[in-house]
Protein backbone atom coordinates (compact mmCIF):
# COMPACT_ATOMS: atom_id res chain seq x y z
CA UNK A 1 -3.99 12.76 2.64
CA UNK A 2 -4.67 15.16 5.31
CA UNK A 3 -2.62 13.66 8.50
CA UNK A 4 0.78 13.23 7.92
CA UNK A 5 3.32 9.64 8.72
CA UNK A 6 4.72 11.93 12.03
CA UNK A 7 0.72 10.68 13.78
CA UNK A 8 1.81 6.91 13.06
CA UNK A 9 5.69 7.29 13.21
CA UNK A 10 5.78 9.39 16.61
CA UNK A 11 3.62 6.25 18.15
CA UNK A 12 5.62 3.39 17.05
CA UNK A 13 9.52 5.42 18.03
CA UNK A 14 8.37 6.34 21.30
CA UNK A 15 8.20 2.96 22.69
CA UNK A 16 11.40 1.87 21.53
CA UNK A 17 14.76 1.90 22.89
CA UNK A 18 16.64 4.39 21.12
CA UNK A 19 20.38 3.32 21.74
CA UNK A 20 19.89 -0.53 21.24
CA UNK A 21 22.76 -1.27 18.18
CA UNK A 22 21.23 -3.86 16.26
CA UNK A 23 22.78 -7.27 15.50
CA UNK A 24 24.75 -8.70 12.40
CA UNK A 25 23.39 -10.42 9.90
CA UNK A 26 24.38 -12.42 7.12
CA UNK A 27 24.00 -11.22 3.93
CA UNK A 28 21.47 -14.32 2.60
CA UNK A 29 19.13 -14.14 6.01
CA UNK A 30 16.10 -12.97 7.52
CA UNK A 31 14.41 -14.42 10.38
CA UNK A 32 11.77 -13.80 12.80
CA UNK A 33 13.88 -12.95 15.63
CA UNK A 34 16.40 -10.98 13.85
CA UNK A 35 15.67 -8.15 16.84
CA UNK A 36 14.87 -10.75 19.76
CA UNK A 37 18.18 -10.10 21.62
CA UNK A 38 18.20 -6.21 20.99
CA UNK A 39 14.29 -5.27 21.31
CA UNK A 40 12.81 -8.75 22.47
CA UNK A 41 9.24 -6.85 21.99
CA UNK A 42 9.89 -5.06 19.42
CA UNK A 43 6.84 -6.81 17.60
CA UNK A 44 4.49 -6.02 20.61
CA UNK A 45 5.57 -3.00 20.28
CA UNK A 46 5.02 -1.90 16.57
CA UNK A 47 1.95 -3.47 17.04
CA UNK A 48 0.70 -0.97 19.72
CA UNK A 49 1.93 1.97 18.09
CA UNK A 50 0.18 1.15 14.95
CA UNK A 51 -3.06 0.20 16.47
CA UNK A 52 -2.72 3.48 18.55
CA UNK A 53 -2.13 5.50 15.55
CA UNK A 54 -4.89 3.77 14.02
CA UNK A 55 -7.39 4.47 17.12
CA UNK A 56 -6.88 8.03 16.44
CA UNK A 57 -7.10 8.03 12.77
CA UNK A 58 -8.35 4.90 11.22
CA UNK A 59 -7.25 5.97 7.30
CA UNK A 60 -3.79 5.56 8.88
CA UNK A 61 -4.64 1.52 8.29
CA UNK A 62 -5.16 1.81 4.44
CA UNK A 63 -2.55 4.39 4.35
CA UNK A 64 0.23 1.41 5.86
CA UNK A 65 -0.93 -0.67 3.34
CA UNK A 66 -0.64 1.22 0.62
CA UNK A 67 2.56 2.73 1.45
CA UNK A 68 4.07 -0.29 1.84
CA UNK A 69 2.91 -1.50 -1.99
CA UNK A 70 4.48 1.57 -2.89
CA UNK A 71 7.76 0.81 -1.42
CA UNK A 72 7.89 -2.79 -2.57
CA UNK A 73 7.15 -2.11 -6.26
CA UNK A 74 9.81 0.07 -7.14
CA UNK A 75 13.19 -1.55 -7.45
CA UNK A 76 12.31 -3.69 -4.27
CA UNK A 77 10.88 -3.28 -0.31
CA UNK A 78 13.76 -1.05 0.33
CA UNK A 79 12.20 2.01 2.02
CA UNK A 80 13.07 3.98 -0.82
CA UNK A 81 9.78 5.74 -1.26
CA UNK A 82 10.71 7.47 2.19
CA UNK A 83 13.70 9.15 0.60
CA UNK A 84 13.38 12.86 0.00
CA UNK A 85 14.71 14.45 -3.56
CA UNK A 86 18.36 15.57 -3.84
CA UNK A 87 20.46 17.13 -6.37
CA UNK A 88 21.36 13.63 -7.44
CA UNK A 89 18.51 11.67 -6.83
CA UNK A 90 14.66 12.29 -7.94
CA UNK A 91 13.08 10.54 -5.78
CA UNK A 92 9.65 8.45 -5.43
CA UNK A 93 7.54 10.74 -3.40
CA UNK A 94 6.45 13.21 -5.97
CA UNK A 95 5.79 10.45 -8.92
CA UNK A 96 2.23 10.85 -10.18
CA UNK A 97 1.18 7.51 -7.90
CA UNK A 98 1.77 9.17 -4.80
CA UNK A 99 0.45 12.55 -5.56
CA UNK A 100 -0.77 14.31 -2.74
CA UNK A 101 0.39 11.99 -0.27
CA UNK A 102 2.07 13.36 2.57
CA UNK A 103 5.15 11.36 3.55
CA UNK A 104 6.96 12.43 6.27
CA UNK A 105 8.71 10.06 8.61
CA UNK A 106 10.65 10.78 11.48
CA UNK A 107 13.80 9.17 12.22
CA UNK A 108 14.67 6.14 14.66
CA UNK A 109 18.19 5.57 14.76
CA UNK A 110 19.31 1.85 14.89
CA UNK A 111 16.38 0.43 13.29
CA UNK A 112 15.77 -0.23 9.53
CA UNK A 113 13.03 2.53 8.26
CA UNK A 114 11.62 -0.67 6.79
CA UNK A 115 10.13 -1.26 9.84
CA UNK A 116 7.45 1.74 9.39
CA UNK A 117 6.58 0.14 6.30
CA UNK A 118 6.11 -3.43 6.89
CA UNK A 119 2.49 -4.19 8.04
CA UNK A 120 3.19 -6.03 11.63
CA UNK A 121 0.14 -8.13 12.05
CA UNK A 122 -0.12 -11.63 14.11
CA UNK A 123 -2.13 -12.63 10.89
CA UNK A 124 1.04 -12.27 8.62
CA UNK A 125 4.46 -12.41 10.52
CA UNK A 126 7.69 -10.95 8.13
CA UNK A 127 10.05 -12.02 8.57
CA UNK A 128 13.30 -9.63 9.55
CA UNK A 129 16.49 -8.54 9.05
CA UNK A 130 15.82 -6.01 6.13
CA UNK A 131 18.24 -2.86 4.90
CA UNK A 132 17.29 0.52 3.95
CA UNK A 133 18.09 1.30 0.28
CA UNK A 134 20.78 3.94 -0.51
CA UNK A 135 18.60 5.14 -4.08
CA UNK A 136 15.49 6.17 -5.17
CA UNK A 137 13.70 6.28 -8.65
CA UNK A 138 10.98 8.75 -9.72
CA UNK A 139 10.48 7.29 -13.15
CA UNK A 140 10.59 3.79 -11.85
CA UNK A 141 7.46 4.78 -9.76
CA UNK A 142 6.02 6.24 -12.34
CA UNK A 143 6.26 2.91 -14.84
CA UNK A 144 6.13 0.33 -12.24
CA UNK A 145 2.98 1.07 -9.98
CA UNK A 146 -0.22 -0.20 -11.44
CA UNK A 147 -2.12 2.92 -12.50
CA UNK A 148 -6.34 3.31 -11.44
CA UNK A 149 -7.02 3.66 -15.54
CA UNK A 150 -5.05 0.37 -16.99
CA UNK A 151 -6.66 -2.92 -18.26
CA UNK A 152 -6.41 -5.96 -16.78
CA UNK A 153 -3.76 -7.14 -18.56
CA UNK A 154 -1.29 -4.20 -17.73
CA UNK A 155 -2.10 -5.01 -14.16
CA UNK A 156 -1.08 -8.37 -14.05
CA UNK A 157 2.31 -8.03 -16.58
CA UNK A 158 2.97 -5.43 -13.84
CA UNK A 159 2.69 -7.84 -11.04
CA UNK A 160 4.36 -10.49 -13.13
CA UNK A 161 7.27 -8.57 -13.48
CA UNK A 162 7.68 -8.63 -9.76
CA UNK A 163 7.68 -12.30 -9.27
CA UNK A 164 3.70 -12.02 -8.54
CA UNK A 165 1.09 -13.46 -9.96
CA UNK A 166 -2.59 -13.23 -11.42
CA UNK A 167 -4.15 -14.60 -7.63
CA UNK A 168 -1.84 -12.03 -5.80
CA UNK A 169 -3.97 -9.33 -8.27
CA UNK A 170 -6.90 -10.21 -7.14
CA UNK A 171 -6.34 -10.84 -3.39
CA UNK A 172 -4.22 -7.99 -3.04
CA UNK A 173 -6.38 -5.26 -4.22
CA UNK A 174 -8.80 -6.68 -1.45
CA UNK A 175 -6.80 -3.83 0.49
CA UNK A 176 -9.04 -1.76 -1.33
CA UNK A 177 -11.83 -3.13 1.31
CA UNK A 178 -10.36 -0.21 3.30
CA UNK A 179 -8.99 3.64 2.76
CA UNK A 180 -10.27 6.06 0.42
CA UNK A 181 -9.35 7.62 -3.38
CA UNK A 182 -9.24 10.88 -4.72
CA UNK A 183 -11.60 12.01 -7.31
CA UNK A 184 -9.04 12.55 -9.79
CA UNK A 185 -8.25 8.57 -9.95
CA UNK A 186 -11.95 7.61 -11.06
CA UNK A 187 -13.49 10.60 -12.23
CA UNK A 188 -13.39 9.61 -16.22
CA UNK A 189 -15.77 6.92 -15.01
CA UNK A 190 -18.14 9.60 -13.93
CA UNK A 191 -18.16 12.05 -16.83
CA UNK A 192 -15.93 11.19 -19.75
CA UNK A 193 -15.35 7.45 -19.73
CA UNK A 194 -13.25 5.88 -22.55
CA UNK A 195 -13.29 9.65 -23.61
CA UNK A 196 -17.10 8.79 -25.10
CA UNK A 197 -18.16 11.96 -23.37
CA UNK A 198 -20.57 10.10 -20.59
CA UNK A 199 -20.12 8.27 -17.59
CA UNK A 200 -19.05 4.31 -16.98
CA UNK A 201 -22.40 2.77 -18.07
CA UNK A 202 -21.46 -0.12 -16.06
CA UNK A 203 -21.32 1.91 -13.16
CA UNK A 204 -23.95 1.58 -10.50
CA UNK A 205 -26.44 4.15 -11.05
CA UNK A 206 -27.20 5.36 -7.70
CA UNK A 207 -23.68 5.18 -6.61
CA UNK A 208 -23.02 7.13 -9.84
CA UNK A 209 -25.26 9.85 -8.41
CA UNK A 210 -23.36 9.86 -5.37
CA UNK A 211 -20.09 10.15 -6.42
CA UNK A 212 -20.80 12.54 -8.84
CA UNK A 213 -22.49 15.11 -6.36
CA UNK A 214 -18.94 14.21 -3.90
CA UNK A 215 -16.79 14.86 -7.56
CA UNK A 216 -18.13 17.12 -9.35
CA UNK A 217 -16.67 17.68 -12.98
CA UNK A 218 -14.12 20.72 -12.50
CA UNK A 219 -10.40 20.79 -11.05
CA UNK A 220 -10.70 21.69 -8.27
CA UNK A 221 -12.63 18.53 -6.55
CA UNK A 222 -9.79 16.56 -7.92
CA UNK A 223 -8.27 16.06 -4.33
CA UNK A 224 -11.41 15.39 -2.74
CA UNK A 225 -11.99 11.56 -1.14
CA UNK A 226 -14.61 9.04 -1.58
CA UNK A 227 -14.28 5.39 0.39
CA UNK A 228 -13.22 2.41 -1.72
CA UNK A 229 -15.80 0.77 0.28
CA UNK A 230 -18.61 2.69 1.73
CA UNK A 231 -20.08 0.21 3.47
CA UNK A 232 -17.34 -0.77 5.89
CA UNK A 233 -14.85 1.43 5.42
CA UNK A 234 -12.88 1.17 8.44
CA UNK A 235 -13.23 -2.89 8.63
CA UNK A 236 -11.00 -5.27 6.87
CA UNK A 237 -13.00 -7.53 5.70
CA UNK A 238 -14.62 -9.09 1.82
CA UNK A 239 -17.63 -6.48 1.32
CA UNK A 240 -15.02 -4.97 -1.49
CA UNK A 241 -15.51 -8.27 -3.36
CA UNK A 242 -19.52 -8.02 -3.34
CA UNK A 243 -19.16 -4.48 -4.65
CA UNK A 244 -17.49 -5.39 -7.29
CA UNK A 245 -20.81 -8.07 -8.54
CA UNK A 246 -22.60 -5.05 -7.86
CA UNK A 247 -20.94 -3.10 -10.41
CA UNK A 248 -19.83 -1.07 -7.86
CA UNK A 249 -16.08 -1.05 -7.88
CA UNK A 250 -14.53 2.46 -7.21
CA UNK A 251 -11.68 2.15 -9.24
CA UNK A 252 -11.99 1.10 -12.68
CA UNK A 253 -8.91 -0.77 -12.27
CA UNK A 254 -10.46 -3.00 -9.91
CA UNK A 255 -13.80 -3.18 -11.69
CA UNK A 256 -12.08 -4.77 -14.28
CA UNK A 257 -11.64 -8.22 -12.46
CA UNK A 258 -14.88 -8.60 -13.24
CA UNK A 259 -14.50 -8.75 -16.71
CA UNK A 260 -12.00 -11.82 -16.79
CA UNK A 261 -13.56 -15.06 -16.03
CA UNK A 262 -10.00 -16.21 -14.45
CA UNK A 263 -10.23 -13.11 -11.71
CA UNK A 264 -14.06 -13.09 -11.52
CA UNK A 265 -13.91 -16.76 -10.35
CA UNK A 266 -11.56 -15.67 -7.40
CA UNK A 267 -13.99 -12.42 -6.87
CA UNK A 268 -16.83 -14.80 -6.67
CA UNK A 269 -15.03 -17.56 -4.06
CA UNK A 270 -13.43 -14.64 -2.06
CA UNK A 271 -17.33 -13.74 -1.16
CA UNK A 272 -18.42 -17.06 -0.01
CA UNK A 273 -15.55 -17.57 1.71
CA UNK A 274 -14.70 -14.93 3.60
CA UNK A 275 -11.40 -16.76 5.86
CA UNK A 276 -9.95 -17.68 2.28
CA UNK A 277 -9.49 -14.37 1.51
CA UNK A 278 -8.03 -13.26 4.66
CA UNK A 279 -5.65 -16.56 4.52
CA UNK A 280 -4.81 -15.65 0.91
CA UNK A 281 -4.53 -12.07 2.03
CA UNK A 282 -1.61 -12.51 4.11
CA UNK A 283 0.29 -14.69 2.17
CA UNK A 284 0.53 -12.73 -0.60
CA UNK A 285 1.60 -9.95 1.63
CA UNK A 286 4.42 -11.90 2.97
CA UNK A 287 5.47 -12.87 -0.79
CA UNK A 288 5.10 -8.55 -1.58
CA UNK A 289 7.09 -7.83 1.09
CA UNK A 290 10.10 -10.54 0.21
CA UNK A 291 10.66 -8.86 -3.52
CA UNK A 292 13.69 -6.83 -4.05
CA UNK A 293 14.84 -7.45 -0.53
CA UNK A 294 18.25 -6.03 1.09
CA UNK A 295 20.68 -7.60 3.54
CA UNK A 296 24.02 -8.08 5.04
CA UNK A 297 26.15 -5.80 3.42
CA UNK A 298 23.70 -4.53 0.54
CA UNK A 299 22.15 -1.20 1.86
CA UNK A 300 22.24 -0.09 5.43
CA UNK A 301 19.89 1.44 8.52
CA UNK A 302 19.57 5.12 7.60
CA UNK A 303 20.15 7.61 10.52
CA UNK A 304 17.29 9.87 8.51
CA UNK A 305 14.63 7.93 6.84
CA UNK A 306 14.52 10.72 4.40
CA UNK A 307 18.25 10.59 3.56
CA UNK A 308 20.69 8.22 2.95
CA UNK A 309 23.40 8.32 4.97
């Protein structure tokens, strides 16, 4: 990604109080007013920093999101992916799923680092309370995230494994009505699909075309971007779903959901009804964001997001 988390990060830190010791907390808790006596707006806050950083660059929406699925899917939402390499610890930043991405968050002392990475939105409270993790795991990244070439069924033992389900699959990679990819995730589909030496011939044709003049075949359009959604790229909203009818998917891992009658029938009923989706949307957010979480005693608030303390 061309900007970096210090455009987002710088936003959100500058509006809050930087010597405010946060509260205890029991080790089984989190609540929605785990801040309210230390930083009684802390939401309001996040919530302008992120729509500021957003105003100025709106991939900084998709790249929340995806961060944040990132962090939750390896060994729990922990932070972890925010934790730069050591001697001792490989870390998840330079795993093959977040190639290219530039991570770099700045530190706000007193306040879990989670709280960069959980979306704050009035459409999907978190709750809080939540502890930075103390590890990190490369290979776990590479195993656990769902990869843009696997079948269906990868997918979904993937999200099984994390206490999700076959609905969350689908819903979730409505995220995916936002952002952008780099060629090097879809590019088989264009020229060398299933290794048969020509492209996806379920692919659209004129979007075919398109992409292929944005990607052309050689390395070094690899890193180049294409929107997820063209359409309405910078608006959350279902047009991802009709694409996919359309045969017009970006991702052959999304595509895909069309060819299971189970996850087509949710494709089809997130289309007609649009508020569904956004319902379903959040609370499958909220169940992401509860896996693998850290409280009370287990972890702690890292001075440096990149380092553990």
């Amino acid at each position: 990604m061309e900007h970096t988390w210090d455009t987002l990060l710088t936003c959100v830190t500058l509006f809050c109080f930087l010597f405010i010791i946060p509260p205890l907390v029991s080790p089984q808790q989190l609540n929605y007013k785990f801040y309210d006596s230390s930083c009684p707006n802390l939401t309001k806050i996040v919530q302008q920093g992120v729509w500021s950083a957003i105003a100025n660059d709106s991939r900084i929406a998709a790249s929340l999101l995806r961060l944040h699925f990132h962090d939750c899917f390896v060994n729990g939402c922990d932070a972890s992916v925010l934790l730069d390499d050591t001697s001792t610890l490989q870390g998840e930043k330079n795993a093959i799923p977040n190639k290219d991405s530039e991570i770099q968050p700045e530190a706000l002392s007193n306040f879990s680092c989670l709280l960069y990475l959980q979306p704050c939105n009035r459409y999907w409270p978190v709750a809080l309370g939540r502890w930075d993790g103390t590890t990190a795991s490369k290979d776990a990244a590479n195993n656990d995230l769902p990869s843009p070439f696997e079948p269906l069924e990868n997918i979904t033992a993937k999200f099984t494994a994390k206490g999700l389900d076959m609905k969350d699959v689908v819903v979730l990679s409505g995220a995916h009505t936002i952002g952008f990819a780099q060629c090097f995730t879809f590019k088989p589909r264009l020229f060398n699909f299933d290794d048969s030496g020509q492209p996806d011939p379920t692919l659209d044709t004129s979007l075919l075309t398109n992409l292929q003049s944005v990607c052309p075949n050689q390395a070094d359009s690899d890193t180049k971007l294409a929107p997820l959604d063209p359409v309405t790229s910078t608006k959350f909203d279902n047009v991802y779903f009709k694409r996919l009818v359309n045969n017009s998917g970006l991702l052959q891992s999304d595509q895909v959901r069309m060819g299971d009658n189970r996850t087509a029938s949710m494709v089809i009923s997130y289309i007609r009804f649009p508020y569904l989706f956004n319902k379903d949307f959040g609370a499958s957010m909220v169940k992401m964001a509860n896996i693998g979480v850290l409280t009370g005693q287990s972890g702690q608030i890292r001075k440096n997001c990149r380092v553990v303390n």
